[in-house]
Protein backbone atom coordinates (compact mmCIF):
# COMPACT_ATOMS: atom_id res chain seq x y z
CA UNK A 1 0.02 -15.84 -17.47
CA UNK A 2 3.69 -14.76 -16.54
CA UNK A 3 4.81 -15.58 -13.44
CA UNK A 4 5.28 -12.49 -10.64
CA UNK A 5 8.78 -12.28 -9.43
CA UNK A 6 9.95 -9.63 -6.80
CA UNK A 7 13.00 -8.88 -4.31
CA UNK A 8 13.06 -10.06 -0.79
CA UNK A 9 15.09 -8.20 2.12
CA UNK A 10 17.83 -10.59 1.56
CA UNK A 11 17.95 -9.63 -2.41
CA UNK A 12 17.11 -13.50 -3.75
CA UNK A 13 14.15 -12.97 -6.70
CA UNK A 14 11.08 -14.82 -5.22
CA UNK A 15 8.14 -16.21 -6.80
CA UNK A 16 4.71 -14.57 -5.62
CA UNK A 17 1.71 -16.86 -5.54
CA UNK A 18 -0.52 -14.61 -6.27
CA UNK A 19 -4.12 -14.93 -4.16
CA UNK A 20 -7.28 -16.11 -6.01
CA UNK A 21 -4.97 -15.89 -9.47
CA UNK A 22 -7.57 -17.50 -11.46
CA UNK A 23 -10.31 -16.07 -10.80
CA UNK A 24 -9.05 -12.94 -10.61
CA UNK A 25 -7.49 -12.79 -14.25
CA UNK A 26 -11.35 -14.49 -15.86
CA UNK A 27 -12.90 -11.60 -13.83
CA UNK A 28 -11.04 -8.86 -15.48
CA UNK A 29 -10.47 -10.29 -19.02
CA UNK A 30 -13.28 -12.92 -19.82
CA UNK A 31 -16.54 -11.12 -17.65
CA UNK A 32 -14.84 -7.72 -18.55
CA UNK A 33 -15.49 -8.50 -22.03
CA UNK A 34 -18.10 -10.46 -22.05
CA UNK A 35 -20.41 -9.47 -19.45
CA UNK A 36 -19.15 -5.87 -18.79
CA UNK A 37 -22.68 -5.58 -16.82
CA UNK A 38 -21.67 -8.65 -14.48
CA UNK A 39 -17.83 -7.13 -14.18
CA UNK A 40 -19.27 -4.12 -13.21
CA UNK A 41 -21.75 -5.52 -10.43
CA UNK A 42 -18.61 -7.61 -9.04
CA UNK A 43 -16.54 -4.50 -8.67
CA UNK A 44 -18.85 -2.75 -6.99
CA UNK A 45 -19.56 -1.91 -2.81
CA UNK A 46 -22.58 -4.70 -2.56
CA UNK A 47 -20.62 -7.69 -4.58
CA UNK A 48 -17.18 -6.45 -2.25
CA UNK A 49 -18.70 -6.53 0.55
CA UNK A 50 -20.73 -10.00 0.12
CA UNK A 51 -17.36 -11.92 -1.02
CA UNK A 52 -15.53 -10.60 1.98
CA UNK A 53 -18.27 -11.91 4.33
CA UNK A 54 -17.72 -15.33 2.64
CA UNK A 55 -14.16 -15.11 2.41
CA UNK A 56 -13.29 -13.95 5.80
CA UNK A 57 -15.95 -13.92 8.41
CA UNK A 58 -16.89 -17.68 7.69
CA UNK A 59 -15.18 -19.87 10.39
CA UNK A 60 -15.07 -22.96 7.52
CA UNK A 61 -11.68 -22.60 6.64
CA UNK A 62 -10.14 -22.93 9.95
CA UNK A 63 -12.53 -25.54 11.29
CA UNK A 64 -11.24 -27.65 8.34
CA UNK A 65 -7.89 -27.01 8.06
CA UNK A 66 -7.45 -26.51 11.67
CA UNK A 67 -6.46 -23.29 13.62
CA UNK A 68 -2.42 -23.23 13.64
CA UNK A 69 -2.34 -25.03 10.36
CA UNK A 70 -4.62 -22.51 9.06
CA UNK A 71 -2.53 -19.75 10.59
CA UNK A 72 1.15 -21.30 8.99
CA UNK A 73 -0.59 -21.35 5.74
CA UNK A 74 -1.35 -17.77 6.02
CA UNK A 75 1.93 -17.36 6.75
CA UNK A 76 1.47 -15.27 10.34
CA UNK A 77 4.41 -15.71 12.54
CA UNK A 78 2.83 -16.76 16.34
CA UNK A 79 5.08 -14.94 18.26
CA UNK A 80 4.63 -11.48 16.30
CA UNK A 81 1.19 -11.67 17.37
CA UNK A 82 -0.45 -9.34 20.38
CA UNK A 83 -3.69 -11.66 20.73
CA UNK A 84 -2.85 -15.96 21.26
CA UNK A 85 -3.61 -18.54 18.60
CA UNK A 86 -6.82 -19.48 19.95
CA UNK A 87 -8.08 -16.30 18.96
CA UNK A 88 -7.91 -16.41 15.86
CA UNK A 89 -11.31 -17.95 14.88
CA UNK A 90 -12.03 -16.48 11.48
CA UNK A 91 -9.89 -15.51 8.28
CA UNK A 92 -10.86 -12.11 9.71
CA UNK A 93 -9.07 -11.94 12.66
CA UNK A 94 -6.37 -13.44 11.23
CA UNK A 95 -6.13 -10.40 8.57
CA UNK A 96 -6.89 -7.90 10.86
CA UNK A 97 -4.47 -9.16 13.71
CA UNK A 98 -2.47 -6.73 15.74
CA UNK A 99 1.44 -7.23 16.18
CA UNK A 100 4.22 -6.13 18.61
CA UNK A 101 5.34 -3.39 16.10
CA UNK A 102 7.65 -1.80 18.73
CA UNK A 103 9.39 -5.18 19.03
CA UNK A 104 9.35 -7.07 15.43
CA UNK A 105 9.07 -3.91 13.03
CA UNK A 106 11.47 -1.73 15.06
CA UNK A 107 12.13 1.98 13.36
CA UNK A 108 15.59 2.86 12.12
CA UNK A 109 17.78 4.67 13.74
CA UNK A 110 18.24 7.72 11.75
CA UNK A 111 15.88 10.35 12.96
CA UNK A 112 15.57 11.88 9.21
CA UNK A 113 14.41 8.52 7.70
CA UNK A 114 11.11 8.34 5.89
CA UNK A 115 8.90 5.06 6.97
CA UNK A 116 6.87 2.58 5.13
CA UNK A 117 3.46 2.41 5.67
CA UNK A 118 2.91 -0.84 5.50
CA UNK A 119 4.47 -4.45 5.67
CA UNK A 120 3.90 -4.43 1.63
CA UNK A 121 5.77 -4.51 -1.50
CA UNK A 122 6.59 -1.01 -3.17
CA UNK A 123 7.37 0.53 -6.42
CA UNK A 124 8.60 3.81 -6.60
CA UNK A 125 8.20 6.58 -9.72
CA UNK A 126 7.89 10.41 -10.19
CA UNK A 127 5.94 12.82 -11.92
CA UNK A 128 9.13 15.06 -12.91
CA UNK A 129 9.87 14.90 -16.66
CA UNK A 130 13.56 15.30 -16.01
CA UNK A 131 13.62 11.94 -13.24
CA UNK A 132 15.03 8.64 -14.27
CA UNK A 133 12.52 7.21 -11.96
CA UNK A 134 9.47 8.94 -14.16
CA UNK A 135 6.64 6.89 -14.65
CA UNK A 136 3.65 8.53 -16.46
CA UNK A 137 0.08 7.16 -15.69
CA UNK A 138 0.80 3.48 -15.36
CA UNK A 139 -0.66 2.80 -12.21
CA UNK A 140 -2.87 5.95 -11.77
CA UNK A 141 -4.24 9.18 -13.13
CA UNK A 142 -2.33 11.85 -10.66
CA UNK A 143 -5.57 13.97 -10.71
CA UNK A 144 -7.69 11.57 -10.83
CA UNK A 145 -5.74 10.06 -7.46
CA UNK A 146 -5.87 13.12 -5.61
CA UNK A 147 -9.28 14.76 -6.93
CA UNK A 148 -9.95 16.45 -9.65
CA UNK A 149 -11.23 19.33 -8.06
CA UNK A 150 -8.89 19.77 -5.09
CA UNK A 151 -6.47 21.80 -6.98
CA UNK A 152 -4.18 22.98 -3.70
CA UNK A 153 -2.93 19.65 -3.73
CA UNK A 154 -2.61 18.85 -7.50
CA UNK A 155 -0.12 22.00 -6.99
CA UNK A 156 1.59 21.50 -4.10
CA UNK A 157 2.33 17.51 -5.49
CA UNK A 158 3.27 18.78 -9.10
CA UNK A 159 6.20 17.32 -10.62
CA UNK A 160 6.61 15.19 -7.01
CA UNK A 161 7.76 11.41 -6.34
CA UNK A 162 5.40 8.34 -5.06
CA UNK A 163 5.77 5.47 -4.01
CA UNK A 164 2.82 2.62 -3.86
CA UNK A 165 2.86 0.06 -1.41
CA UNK A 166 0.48 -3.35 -2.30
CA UNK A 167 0.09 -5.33 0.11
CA UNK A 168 -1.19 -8.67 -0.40
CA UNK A 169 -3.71 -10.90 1.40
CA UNK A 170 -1.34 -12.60 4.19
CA UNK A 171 0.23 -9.32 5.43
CA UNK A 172 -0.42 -7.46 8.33
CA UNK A 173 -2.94 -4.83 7.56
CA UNK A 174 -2.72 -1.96 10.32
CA UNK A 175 -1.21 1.21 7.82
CA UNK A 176 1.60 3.28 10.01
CA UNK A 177 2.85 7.12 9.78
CA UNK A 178 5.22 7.31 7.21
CA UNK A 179 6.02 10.97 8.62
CA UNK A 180 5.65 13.31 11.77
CA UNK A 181 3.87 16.22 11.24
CA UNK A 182 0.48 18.17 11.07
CA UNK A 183 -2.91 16.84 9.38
CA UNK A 184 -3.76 19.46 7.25
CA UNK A 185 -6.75 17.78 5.22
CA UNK A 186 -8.43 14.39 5.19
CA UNK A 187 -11.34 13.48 2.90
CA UNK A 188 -12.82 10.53 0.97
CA UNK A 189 -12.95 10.24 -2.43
CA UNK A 190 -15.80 7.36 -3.92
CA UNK A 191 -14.85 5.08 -6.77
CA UNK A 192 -15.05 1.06 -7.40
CA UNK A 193 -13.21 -2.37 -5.33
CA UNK A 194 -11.51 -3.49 -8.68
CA UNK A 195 -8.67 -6.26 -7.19
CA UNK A 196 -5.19 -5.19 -6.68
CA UNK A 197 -3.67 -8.59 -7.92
CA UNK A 198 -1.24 -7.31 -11.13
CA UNK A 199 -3.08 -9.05 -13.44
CA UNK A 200 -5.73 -7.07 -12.69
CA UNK A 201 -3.45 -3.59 -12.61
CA UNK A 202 -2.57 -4.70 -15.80
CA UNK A 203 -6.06 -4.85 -17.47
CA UNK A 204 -7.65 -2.30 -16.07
CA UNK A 205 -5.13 0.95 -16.68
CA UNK A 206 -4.90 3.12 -13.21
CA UNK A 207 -6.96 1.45 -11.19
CA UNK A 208 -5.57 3.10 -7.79
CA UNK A 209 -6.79 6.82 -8.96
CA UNK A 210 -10.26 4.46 -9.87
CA UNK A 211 -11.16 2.47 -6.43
CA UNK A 212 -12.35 4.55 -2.92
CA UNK A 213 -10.02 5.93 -1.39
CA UNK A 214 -9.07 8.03 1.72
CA UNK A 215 -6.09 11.00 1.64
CA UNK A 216 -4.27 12.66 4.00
CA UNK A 217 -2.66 15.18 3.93
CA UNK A 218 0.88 16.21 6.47
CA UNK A 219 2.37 19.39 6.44
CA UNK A 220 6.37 17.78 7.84
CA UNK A 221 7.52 21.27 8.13
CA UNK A 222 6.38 21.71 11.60
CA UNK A 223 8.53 21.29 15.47
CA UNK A 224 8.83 17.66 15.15
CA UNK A 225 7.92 17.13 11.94
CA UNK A 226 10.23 15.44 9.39
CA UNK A 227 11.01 18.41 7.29
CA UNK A 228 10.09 16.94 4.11
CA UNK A 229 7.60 19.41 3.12
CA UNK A 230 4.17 18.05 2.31
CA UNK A 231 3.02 14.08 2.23
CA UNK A 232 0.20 12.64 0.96
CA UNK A 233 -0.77 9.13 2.17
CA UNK A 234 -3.33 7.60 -0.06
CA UNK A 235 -5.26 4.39 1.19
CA UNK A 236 -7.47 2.74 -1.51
CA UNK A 237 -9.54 0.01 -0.95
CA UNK A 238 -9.53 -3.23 -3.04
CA UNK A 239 -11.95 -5.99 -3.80
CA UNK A 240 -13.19 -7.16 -0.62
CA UNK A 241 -11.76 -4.03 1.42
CA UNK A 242 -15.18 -2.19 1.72
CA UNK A 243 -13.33 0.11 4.76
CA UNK A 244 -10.59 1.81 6.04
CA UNK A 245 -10.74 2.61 9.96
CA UNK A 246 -8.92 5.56 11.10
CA UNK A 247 -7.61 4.36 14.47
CA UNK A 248 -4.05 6.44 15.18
CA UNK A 249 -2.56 5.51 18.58
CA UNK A 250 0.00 7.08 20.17
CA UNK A 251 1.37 4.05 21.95
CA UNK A 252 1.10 0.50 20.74
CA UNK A 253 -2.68 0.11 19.68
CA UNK A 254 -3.95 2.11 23.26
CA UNK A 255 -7.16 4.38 22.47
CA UNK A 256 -7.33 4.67 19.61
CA UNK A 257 -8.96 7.69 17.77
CA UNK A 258 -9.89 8.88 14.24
CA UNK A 259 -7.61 11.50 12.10
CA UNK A 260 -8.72 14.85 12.01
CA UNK A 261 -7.05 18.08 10.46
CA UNK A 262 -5.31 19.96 13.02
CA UNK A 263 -3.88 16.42 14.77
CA UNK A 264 0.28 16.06 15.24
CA UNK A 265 0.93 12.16 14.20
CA UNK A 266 4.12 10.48 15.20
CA UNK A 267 5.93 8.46 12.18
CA UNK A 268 6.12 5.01 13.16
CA UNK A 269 2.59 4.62 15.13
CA UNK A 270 -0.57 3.17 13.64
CA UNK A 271 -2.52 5.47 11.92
CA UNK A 272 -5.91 2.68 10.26
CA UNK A 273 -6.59 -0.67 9.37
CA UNK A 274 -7.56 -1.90 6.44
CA UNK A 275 -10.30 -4.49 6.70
CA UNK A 276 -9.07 -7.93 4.95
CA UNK A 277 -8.05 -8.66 1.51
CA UNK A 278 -5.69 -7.18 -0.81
CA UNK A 279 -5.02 -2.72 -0.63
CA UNK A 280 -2.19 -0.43 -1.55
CA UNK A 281 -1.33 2.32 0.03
CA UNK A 282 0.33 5.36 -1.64
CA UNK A 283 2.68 8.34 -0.66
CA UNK A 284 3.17 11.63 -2.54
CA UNK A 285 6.18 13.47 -2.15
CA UNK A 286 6.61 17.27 -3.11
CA UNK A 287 9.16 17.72 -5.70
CA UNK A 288 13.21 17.80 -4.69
CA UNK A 289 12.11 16.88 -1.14
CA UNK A 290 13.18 13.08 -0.95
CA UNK A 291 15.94 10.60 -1.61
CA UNK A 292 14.83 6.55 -1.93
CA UNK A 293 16.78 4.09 -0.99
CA UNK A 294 19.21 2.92 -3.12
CA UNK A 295 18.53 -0.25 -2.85
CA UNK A 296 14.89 0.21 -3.86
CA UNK A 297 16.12 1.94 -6.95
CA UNK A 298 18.21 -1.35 -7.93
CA UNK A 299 15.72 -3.53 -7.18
CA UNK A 300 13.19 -1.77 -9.37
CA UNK A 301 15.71 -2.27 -12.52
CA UNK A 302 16.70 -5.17 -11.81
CA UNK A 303 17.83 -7.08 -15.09
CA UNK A 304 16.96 -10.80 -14.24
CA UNK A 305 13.52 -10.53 -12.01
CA UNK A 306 10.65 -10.80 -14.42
CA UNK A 307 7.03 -9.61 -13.33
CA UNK A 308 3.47 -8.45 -15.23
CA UNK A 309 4.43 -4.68 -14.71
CA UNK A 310 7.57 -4.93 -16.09
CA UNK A 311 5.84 -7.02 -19.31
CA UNK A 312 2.76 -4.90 -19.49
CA UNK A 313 4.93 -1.69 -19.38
CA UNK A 314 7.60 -2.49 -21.32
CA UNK A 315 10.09 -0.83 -18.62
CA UNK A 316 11.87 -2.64 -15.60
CA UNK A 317 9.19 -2.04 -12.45
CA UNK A 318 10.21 -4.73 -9.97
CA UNK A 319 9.20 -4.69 -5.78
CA UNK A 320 10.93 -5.12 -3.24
CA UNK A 321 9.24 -6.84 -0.10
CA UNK A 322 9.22 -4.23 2.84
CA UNK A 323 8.37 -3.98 6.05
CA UNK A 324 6.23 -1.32 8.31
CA UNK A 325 8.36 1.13 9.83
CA UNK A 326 11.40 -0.31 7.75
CA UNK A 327 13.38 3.18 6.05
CA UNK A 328 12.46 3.40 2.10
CA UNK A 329 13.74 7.19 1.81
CA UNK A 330 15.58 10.45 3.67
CA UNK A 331 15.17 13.91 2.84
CA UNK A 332 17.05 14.99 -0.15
CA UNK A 333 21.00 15.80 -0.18
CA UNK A 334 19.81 18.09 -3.11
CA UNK A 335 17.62 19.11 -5.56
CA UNK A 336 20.10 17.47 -8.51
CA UNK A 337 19.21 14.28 -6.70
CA UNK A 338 15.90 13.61 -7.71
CA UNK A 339 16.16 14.72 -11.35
CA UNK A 340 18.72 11.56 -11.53
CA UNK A 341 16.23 9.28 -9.95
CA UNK A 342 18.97 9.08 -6.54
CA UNK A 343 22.26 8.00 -8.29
């Protein structure tokens, strides 16, 4: 299987060893297959849900390895961390760990700049026709994603830009405000746990619009909003990610409380958690109502990184590593800008 390559903050092309690899790629090619009834019972809530508890909440691992060891393998930085070492008991904590955001992910200083989510790596495309950056159901169904029957949204989000965010199983998992504005609608939407490794993107063809998921919607046209018109922020769950807590905080990770329509959240804060594994999160943007970063555009063609989306798609689709509250867009100069994908 081809290697996974993407860009790092510094620009160097980096090698991703990619989290339970093998079993992941006989899962969705050989049981897929061969045993579609077997693929289809490991994909589902009970199976997620029982390979978490024995992934994650088993204290094995760190018993045998040994607690800091454990923790340098996971690649968790100490001093990042809100809760000491000793803490950190079970591959569960680890994953779910809180961090001092305000100190190690600080916010940019532009007050227009749009956030990411998550410490993740992203990809960015657009529905437009006319966009260089158009990517047309490669990594999910756009009505499928948002519902099929919530049709206010699949017109407000016509012709838009996204960006998807995967985060992988050593990154910190609390999900921030890309945005400040107004909740306007929050529901759940049911569907499978089918992995988020690539391999697995790969095989099975829009798996984000397939998995459960959670969207929100924020109306940035509000006082303190970010004037970018409407946002959707999609979280989708992944094998082994049987939840998503809603847990905004206005300060650091104080009292924390779930979203609601109606609610004014501040970009930057925490807004849920995903509980451990692998997830992606994924932002909507109305159409003519962002730039992305520049950099992120290069990145995503670049001519010497090599990766499975890239192979599978037969277009350049490289990441770029990014991190929470780091700037991956502004609003948009004008409307001529997104049609040439931000050049």
């Amino acid at each position: 299987m081809l290697n996974h390559q993407y860009i790092d903050k510094d620009c160097n092309i980096v090698d991703e060893t990619l989290f339970a690899d093998r079993i992941v790629q006989w899962l969705y090619s050989s049981a897929r297959e061969r045993a579609p009834n077997l693929f289809k019972a490991l994909t589902g809530a009970h199976s997620s849900k029982l390979l978490a508890h024995l992934n994650f909440d088993m204290a094995l691992t760190t018993r045998l390895l040994g607690n800091k060891k454990f923790l340098k393998q996971c690649g968790v930085n100490l001093d990042e961390c809100v809760d000491p070492p000793e803490s950190f008991t079970t591959a569960r904590r680890i994953f779910e760990r809180k961090i001092k955001y305000w100190e190690c992910r600080p916010q940019p200083n532009e007050a227009e700049a749009i956030l990411s989510p998550a410490d993740s790596r992203i990809l960015i495309g657009s529905f437009n026709t006319d966009s260089q950056l158009q990517i047309k159901d490669k990594f999910f169904n756009f009505e499928e994603l948002l519902g099929t029957d919530k049709q206010r949204w699949l017109a407000t989000f016509d012709q838009g830009d996204f960006a998807i965010f995967r985060l992988t199983p050593d990154k910190y998992h609390y999900n921030h405000v890309p945005v400040s504005g107004k909740v306007v609608d929050i529901y759940e939407l049911d569907g499978h746990f089918h992995s988020c490794n690539p391999g697995a993107i790969v095989k099975v063809v829009t798996p984000y619009s397939k998995n459960r998921r959670v969207v929100t919607v924020i109306d940035t046209n509000v006082p303190g909003g970010s004037n970018v018109g409407m946002v959707a922020m999609i979280e989708v769950v992944a094998l082994m990610i049987g939840e998503i807590e809603q847990c905004y905080s206005e300060r650091e990770y104080d009292n924390p409380v779930a979203i609601e329509p109606g609610m004014f959240l501040k970009k930057g804060q925490p807004k849920s958690l995903y509980h451990p594994g692998s997830s992606t999160d994924v932002l909507i943007f109305q159409k003519n109502r962002i730039d992305f970063s520049e950099q992120i555009i290069s990145n995503l063609n670049h001519q010497k990184a090599q990766n499975r989306f890239s192979s599978a798609f037969n277009q350049p689709l490289i990441e770029t590593d990014v991190a929470v509250r780091s700037l991956i867009a502004t609003p948009a100069k004008s409307k001529s800008s997104i049609v040439t994908g931000g050049n």
